[in-house]
C-alpha atoms as a PDB file:
ATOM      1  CA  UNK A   1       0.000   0.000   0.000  1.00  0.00           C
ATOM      2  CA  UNK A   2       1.183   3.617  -0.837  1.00  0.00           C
ATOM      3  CA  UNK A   3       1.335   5.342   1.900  1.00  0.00           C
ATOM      4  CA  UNK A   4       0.897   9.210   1.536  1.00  0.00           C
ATOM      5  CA  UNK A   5      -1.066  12.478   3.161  1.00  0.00           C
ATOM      6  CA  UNK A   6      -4.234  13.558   0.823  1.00  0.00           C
ATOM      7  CA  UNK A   7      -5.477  16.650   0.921  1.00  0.00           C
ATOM      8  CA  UNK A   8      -8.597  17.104   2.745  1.00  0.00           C
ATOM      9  CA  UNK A   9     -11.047  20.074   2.440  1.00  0.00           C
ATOM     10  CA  UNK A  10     -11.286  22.377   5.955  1.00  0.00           C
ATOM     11  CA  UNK A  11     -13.920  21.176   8.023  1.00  0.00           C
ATOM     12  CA  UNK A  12     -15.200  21.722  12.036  1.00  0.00           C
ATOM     13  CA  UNK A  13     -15.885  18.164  12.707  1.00  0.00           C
ATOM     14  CA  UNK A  14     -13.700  16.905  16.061  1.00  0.00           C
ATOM     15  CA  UNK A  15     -12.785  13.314  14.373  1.00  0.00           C
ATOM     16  CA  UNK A  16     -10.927  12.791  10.714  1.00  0.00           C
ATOM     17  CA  UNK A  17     -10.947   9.443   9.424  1.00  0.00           C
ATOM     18  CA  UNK A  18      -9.168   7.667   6.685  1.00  0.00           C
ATOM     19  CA  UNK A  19      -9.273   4.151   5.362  1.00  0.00           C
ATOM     20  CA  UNK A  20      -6.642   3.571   2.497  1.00  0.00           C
ATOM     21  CA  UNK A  21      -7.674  -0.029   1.196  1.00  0.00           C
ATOM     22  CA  UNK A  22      -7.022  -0.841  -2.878  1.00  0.00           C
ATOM     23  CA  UNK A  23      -9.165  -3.533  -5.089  1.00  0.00           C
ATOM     24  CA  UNK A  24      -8.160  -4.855  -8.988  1.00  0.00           C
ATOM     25  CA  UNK A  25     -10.511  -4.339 -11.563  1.00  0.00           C
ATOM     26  CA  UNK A  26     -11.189  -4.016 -15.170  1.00  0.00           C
ATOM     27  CA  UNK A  27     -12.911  -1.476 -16.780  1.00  0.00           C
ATOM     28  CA  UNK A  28     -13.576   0.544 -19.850  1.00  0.00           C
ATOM     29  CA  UNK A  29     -14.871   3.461 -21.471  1.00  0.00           C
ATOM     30  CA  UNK A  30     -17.250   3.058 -23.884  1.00  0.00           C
ATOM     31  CA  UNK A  31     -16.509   6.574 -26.212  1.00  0.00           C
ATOM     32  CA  UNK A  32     -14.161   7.031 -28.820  1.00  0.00           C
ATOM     33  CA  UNK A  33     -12.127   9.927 -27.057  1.00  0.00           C
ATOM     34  CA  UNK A  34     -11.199   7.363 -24.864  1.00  0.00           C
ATOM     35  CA  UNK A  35      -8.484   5.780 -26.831  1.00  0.00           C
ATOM     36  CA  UNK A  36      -6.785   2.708 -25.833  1.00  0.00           C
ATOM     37  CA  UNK A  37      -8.972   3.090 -22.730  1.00  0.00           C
ATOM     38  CA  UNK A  38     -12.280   1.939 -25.269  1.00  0.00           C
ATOM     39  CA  UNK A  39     -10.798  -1.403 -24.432  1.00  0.00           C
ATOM     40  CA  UNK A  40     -11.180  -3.698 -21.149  1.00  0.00           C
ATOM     41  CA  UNK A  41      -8.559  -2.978 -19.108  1.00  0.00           C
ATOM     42  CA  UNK A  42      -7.743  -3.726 -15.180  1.00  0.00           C
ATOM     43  CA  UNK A  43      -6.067  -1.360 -13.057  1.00  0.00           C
ATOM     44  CA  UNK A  44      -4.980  -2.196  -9.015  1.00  0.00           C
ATOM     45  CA  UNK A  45      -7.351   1.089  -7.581  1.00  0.00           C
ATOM     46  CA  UNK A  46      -5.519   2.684  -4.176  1.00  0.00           C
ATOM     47  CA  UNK A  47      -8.114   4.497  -2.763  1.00  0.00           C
ATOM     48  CA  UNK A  48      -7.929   6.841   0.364  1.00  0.00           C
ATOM     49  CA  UNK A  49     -11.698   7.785   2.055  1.00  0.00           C
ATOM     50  CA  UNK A  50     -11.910  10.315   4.547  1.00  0.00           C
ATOM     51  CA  UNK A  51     -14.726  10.453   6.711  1.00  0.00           C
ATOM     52  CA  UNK A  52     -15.577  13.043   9.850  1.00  0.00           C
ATOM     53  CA  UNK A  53     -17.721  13.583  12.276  1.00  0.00           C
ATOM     54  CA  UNK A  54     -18.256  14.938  16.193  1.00  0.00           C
ATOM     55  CA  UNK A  55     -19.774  11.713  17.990  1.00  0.00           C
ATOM     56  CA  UNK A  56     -18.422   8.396  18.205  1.00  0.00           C
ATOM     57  CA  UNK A  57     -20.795   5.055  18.189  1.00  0.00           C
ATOM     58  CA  UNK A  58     -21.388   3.007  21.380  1.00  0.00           C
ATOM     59  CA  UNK A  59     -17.927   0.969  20.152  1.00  0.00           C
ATOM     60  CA  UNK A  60     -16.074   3.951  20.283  1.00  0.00           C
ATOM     61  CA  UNK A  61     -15.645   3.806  16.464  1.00  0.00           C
ATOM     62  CA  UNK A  62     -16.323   7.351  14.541  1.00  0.00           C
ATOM     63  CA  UNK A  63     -17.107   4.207  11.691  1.00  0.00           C
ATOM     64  CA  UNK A  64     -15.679   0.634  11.966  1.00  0.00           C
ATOM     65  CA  UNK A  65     -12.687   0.620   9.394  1.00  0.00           C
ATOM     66  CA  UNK A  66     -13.199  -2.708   8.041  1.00  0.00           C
ATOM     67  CA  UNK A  67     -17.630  -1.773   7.348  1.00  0.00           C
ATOM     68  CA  UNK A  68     -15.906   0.948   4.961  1.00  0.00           C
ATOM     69  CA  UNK A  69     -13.487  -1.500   3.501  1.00  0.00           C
ATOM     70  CA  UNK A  70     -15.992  -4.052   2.626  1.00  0.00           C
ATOM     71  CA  UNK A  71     -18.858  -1.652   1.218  1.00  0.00           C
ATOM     72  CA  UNK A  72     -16.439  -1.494  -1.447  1.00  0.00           C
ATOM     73  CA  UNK A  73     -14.002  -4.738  -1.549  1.00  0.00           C
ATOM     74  CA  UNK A  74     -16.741  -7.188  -1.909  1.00  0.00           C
ATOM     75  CA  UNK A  75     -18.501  -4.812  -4.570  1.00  0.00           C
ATOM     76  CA  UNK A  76     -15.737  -4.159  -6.722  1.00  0.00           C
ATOM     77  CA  UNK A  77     -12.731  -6.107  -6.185  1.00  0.00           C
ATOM     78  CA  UNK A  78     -11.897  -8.875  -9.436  1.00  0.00           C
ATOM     79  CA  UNK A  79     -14.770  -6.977 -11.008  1.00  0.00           C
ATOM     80  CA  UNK A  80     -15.871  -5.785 -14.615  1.00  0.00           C
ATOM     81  CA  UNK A  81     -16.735  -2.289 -13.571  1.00  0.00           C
ATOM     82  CA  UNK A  82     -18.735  -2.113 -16.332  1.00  0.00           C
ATOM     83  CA  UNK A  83     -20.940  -4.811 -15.596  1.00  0.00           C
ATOM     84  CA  UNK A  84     -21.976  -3.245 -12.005  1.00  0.00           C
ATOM     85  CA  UNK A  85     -25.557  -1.387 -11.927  1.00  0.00           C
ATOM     86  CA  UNK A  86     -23.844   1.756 -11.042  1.00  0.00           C
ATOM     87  CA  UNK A  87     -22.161   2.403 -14.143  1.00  0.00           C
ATOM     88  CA  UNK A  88     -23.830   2.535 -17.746  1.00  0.00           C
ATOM     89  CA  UNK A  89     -22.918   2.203 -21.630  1.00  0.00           C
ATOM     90  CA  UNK A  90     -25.066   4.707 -22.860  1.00  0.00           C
ATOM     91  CA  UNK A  91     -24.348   7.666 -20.505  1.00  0.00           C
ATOM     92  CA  UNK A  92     -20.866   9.399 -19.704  1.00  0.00           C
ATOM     93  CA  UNK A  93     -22.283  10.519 -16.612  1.00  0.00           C
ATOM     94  CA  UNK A  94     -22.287   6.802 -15.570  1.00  0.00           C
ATOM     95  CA  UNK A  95     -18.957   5.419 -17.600  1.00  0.00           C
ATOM     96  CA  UNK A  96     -16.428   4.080 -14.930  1.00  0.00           C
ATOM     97  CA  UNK A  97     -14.171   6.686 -15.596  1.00  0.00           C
ATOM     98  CA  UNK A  98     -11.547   7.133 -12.090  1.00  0.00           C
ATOM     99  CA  UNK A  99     -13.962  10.207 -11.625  1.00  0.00           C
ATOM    100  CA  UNK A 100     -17.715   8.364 -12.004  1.00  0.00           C
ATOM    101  CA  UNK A 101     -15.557   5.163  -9.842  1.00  0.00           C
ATOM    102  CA  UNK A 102     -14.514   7.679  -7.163  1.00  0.00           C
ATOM    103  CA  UNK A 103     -18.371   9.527  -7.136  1.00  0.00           C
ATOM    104  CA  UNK A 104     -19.650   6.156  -6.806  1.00  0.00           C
ATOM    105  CA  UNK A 105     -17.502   5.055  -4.278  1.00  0.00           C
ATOM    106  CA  UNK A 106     -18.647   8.446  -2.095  1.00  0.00           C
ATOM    107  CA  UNK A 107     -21.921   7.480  -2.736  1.00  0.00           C
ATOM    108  CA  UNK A 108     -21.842   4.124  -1.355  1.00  0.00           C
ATOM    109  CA  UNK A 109     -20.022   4.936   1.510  1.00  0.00           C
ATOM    110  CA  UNK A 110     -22.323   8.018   2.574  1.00  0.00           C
ATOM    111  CA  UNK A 111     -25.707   6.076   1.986  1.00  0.00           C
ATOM    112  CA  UNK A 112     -24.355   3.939   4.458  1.00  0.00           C
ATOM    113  CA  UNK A 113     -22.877   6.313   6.887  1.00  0.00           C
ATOM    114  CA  UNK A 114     -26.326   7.982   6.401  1.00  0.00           C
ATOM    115  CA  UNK A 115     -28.045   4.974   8.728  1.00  0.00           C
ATOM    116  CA  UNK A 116     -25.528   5.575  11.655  1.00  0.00           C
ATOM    117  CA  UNK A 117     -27.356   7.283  14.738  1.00  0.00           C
ATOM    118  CA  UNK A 118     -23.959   9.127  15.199  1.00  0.00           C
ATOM    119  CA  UNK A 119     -23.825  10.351  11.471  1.00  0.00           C
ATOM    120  CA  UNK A 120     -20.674  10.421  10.208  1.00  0.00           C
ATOM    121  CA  UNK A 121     -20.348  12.529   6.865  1.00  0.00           C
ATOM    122  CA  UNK A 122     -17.532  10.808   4.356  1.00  0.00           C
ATOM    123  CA  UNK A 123     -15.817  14.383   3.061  1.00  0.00           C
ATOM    124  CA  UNK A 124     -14.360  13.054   0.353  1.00  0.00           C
ATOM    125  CA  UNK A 125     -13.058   9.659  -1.856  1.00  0.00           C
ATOM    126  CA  UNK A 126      -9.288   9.978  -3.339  1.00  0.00           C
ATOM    127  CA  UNK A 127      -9.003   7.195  -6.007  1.00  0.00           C
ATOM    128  CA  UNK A 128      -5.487   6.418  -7.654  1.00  0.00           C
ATOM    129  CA  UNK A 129      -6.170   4.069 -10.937  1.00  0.00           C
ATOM    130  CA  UNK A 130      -2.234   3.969 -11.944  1.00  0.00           C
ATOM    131  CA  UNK A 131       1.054   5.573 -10.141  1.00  0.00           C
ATOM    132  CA  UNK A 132       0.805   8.832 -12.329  1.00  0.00           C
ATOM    133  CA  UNK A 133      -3.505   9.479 -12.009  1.00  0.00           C
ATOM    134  CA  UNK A 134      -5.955   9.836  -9.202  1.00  0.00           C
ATOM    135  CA  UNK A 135      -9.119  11.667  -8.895  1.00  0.00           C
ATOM    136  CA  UNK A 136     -10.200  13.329  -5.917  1.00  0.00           C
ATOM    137  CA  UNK A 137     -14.347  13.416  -5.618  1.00  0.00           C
ATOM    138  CA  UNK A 138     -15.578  15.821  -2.596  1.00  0.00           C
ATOM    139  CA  UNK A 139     -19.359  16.541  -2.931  1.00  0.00           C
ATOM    140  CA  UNK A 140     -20.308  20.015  -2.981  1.00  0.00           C
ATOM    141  CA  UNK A 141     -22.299  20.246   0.078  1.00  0.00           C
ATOM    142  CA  UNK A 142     -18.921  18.715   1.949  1.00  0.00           C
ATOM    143  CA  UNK A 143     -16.940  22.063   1.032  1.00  0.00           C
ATOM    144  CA  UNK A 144     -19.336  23.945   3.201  1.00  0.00           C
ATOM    145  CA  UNK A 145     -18.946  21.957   6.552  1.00  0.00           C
END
């Protein structure tokens, strides 16, 4: 695992989380300004979520490290991205771009985080798909904490 500080958006929350965890999949995007990328494709994924919050749960935990890990391990890992209900062929809003993977990723992890009685907010999802890329997705509503 890489090990390395992400940047994180300001926030007053008391408790800063992060779970770095990676998962291999394949992938590609169906457009032709996609290039070589128009082809399947795996990539090992590092990804890096950060999740705050002021109250912890009745464990102690702000969130359990390995609930986050799994929400997205045992969805995605030795996975055809494409072939998951969260991404689509038909609209670019939905190919599993690093950007659309990382959004999805957030999305996951908040819905969850979302039926916690302490309510943890996840602030943002880094996702590196090869040493030189990465994506960072923070929702808009997180930059106003």
């Amino acid at each position: 695992m890489m090990h390395q500080m992400y940047p994180v958006a300001p926030h007053h929350f008391v408790y800063e989380l992060h779970k770095d965890f990676h998962f291999a999949a394949a992938h590609y995007v169906p457009h032709t300004d996609a290039g070589k990328c128009q082809h399947t494709h795996g990539h090992t994924y590092f990804s890096n979520i950060t999740i705050v919050g002021d109250t912890l749960d009745d464990s102690g935990f702000l969130v359990n490290f390995k609930t986050i890990k799994d929400l997205i391990h045992q969805r995605f890992d030795h996975s055809v991205l494409n072939e998951d209900a969260a991404f689509s062929d038909a609209n670019a809003s939905y190919f599993p771009t690093t950007e659309v993977v990382a959004r999805t990723i957030y999305e996951i992890v908040q819905a969850y985080l979302d039926t916690l009685e302490n309510k943890p907010v996840c602030l943002q999802v880094f996702l590196r798909e090869t040493p030189t890329s990465y994506c960072i997705y923070r929702p808009k509503e997180a930059s106003t904490l």
